[in-house]
C-alpha atoms as a PDB file:
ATOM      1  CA  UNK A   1      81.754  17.669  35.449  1.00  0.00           C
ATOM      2  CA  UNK A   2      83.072  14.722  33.835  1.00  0.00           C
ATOM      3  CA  UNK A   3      80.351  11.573  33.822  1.00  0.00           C
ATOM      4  CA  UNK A   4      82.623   9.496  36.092  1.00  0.00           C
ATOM      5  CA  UNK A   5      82.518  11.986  38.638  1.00  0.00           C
ATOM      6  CA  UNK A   6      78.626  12.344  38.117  1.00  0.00           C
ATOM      7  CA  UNK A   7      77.965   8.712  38.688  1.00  0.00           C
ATOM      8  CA  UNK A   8      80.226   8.533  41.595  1.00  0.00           C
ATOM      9  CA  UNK A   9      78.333  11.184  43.129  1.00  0.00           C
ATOM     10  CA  UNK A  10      74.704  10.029  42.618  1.00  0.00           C
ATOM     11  CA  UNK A  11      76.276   6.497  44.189  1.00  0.00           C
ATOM     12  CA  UNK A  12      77.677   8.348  46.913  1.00  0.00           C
ATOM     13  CA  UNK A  13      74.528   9.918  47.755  1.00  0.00           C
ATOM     14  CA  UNK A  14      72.122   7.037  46.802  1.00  0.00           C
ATOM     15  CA  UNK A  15      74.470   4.579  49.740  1.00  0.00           C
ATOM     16  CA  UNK A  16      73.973   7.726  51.701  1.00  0.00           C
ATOM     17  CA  UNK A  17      77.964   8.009  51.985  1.00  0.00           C
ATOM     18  CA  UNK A  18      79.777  11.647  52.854  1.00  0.00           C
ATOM     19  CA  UNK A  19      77.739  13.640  55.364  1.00  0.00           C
ATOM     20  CA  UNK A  20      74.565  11.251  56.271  1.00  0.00           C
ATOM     21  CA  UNK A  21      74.767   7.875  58.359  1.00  0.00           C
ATOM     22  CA  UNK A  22      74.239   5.045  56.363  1.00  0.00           C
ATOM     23  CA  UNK A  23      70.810   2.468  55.920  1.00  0.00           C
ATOM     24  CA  UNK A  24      73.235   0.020  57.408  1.00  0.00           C
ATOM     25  CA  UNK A  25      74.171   1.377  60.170  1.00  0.00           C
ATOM     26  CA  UNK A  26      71.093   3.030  61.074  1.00  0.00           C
ATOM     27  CA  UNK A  27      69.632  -0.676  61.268  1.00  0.00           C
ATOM     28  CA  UNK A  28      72.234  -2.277  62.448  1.00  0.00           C
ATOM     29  CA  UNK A  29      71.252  -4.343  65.797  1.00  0.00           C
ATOM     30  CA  UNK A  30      67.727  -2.898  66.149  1.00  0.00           C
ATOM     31  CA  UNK A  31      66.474  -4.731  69.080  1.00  0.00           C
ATOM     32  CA  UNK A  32      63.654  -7.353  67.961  1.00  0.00           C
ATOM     33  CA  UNK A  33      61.429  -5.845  71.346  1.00  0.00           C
ATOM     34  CA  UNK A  34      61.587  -2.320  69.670  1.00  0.00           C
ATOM     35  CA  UNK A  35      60.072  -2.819  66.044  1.00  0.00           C
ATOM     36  CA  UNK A  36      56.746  -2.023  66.779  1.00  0.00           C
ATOM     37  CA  UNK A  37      57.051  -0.177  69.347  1.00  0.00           C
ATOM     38  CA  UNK A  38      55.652   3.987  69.034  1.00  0.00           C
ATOM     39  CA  UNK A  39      57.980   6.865  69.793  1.00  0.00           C
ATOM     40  CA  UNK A  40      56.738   9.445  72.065  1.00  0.00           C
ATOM     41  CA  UNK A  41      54.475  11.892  69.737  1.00  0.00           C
ATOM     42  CA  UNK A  42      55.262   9.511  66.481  1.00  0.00           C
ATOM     43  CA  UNK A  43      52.607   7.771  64.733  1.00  0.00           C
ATOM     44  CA  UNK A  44      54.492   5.004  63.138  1.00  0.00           C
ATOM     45  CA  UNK A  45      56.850   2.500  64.619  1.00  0.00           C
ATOM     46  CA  UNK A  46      60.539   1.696  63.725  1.00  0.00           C
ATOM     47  CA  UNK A  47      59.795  -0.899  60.943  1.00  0.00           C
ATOM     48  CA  UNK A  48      56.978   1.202  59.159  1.00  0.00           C
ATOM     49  CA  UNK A  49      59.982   3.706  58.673  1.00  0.00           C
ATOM     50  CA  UNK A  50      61.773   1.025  57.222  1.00  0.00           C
ATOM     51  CA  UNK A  51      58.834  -0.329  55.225  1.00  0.00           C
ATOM     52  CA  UNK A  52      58.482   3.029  53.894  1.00  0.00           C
ATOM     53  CA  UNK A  53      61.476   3.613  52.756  1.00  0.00           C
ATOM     54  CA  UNK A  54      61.773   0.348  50.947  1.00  0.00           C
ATOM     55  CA  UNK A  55      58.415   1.004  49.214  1.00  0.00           C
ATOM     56  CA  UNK A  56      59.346   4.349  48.113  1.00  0.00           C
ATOM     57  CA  UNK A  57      62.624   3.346  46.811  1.00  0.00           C
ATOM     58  CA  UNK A  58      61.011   0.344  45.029  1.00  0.00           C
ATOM     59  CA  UNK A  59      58.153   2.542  43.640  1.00  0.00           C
ATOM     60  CA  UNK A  60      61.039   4.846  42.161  1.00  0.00           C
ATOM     61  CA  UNK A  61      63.263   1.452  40.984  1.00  0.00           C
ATOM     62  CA  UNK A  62      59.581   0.956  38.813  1.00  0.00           C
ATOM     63  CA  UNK A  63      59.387   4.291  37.678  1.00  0.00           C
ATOM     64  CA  UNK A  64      62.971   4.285  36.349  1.00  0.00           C
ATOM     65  CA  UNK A  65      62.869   1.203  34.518  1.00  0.00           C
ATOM     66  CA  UNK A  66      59.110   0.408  33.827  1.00  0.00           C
ATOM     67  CA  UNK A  67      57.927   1.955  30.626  1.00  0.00           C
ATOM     68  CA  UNK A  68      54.717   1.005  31.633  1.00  0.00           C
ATOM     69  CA  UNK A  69      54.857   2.560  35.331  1.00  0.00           C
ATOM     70  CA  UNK A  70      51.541   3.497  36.862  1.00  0.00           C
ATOM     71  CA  UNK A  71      52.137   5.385  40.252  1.00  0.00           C
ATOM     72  CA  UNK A  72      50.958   3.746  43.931  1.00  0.00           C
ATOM     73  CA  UNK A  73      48.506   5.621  45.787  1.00  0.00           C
ATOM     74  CA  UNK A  74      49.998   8.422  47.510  1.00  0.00           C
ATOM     75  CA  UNK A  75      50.795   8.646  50.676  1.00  0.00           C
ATOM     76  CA  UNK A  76      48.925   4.983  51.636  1.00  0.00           C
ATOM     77  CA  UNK A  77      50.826   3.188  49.027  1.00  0.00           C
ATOM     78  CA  UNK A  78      54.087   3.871  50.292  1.00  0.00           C
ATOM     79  CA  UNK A  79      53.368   3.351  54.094  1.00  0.00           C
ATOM     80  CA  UNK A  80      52.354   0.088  55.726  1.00  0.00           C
ATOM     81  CA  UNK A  81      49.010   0.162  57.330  1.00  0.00           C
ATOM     82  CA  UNK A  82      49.003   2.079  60.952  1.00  0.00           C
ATOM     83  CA  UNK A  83      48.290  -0.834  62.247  1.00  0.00           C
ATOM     84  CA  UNK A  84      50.749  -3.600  60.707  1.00  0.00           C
ATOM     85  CA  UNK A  85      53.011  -4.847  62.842  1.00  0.00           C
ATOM     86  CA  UNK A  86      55.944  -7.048  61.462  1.00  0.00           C
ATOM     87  CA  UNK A  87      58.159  -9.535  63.140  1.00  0.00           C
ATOM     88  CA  UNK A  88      62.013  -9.589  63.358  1.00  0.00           C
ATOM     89  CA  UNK A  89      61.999 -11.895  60.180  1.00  0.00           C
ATOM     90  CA  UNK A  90      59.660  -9.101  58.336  1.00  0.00           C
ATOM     91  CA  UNK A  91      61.644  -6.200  59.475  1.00  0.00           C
ATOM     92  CA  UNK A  92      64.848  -8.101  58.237  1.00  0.00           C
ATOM     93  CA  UNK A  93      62.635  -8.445  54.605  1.00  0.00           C
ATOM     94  CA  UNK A  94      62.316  -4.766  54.990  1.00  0.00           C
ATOM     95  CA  UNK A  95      66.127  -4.067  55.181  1.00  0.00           C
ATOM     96  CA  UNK A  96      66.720  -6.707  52.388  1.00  0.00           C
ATOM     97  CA  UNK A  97      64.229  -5.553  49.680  1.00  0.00           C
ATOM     98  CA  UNK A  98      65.721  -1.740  50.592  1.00  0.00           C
ATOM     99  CA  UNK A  99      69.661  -2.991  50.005  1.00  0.00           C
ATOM    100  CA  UNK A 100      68.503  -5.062  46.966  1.00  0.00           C
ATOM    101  CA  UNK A 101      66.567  -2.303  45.260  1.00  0.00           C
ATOM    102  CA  UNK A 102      68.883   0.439  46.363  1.00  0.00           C
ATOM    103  CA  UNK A 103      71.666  -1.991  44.564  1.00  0.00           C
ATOM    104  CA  UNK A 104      69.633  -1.912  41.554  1.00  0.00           C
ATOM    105  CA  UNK A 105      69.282   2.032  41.227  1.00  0.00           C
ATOM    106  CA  UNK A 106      73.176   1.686  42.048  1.00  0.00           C
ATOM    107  CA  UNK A 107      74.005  -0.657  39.112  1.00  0.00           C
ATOM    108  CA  UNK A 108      71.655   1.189  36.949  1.00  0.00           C
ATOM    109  CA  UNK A 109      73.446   4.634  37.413  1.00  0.00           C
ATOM    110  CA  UNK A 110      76.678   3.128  37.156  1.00  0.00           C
ATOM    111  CA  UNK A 111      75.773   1.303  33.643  1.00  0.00           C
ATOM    112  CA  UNK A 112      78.119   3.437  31.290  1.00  0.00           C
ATOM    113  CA  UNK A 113      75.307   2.524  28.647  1.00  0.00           C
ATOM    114  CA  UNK A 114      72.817   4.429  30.964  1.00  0.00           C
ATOM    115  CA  UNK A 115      72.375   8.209  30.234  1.00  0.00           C
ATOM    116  CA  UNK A 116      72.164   9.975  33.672  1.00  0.00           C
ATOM    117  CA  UNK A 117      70.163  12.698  31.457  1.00  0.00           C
ATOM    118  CA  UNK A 118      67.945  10.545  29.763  1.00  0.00           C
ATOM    119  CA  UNK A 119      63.890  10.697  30.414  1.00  0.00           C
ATOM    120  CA  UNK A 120      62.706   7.698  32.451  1.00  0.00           C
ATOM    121  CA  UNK A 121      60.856   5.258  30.461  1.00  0.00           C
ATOM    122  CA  UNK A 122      57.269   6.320  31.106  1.00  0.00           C
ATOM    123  CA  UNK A 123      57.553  10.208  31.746  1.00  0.00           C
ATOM    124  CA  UNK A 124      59.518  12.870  29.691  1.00  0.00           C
ATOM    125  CA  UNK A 125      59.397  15.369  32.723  1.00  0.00           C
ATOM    126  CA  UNK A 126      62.005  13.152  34.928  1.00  0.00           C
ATOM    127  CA  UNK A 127      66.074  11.974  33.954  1.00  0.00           C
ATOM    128  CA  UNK A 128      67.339   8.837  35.578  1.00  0.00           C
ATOM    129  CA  UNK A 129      69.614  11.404  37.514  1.00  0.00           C
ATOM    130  CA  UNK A 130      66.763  13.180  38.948  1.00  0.00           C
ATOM    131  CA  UNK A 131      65.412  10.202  40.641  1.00  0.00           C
ATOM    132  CA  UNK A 132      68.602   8.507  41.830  1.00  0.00           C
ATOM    133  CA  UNK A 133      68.939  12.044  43.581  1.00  0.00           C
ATOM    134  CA  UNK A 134      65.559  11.669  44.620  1.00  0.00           C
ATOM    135  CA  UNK A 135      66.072   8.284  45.917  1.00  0.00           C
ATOM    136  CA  UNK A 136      69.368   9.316  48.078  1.00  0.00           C
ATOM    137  CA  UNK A 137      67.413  12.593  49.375  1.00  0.00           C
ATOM    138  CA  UNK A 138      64.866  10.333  50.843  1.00  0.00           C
ATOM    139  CA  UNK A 139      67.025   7.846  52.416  1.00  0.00           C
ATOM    140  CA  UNK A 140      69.109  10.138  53.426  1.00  0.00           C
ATOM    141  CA  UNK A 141      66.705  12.590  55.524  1.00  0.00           C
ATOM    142  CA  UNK A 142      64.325   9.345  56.976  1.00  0.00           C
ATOM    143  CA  UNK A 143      67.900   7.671  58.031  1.00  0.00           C
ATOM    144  CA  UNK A 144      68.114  10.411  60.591  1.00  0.00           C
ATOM    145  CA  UNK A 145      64.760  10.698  61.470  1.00  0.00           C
ATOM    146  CA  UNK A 146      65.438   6.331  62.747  1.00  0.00           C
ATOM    147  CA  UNK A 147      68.895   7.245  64.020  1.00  0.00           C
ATOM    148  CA  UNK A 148      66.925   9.590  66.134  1.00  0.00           C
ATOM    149  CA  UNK A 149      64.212   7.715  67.040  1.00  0.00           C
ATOM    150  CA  UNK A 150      66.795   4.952  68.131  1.00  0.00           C
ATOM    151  CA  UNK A 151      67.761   7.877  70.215  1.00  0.00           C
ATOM    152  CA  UNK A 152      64.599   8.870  71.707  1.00  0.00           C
ATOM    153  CA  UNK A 153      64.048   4.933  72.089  1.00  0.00           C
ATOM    154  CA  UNK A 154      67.006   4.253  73.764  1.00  0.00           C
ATOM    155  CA  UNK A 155      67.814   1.213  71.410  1.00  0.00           C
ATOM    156  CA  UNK A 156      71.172   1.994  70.281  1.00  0.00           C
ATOM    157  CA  UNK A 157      73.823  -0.764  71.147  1.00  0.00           C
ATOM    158  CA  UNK A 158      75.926   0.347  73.687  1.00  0.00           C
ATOM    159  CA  UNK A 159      79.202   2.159  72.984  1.00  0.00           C
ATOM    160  CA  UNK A 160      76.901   3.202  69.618  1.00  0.00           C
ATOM    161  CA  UNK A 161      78.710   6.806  69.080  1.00  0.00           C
ATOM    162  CA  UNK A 162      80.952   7.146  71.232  1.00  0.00           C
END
């Protein structure tokens, strides 16, 4: 595999493009009444999903550039509080932080001067591929779990799907 090809892939996967629905869409007009609000049998709410994901993906953004990295605490630090609640302008921060960091993994694996196979910065048991594909696999499987939450919610716009 040529390393065109390889980058294109890890992008493709990191924007969760090809066979998963994408962060944007998954978001998309989430009704303000439903971001706090608890599944049936589901101890966390629409925007700690969110929050999660953008706190993982940021915590893997440090570890890939941060020579210096030290780890959050695991899993607390990369889950808001059970009991946090956010409003429609902190879910929105949520979604932002996640598209801004995801950019910079993007523009990172895309950097011709970056070596896919390199060791991250602060660990010699990791490449920079390894956690871009880490960062897509993520997204992509807690995506579907809030696609079907929405689901289970009822919160998809209408016509969503169809």
């Amino acid at each position: 595999m040529n390393d065109a090809i390889l980058r294109r892939e890890l992008v493709a996967l990191l924007e969760t493009r090809g066979a998963h629905m994408p962060f944007e869409e998954a978001v998309a007009d989430f009704p303000d009444d439903a971001i706090n609000a608890r599944p049936p049998n589901v101890r966390y709410t629409p925007w700690h999903l969110v929050e999660h994901l953008r706190l993982v993906q940021a915590d893997l953004l440090d570890y890939v550039t941060n020579r210096d990295y030290v780890g959050v605490p695991w899993p607390e630090g990369v889950w808001p509080p059970p009991d946090a609640t956010a409003t429609r302008e902190q879910f929105d921060a949520s979604v932002a932080g996640f598209l801004a960091d995801r950019d910079a993994l993007r523009r990172i694996i895309e950097d011709p001067a970056t070596d896919p196979f390199a060791a991250v910065p602060s660990s010699s048991r990791h490449t920079i591929a390894r956690e871009i594909r880490l960062a897509g696999d993520h997204c992509a499987y807690h995506v579907g779990e809030f696609a079907i939450l929405r689901q289970v919610m009822g919160t998809w716009p209408p016509g969503h799907g169809e």
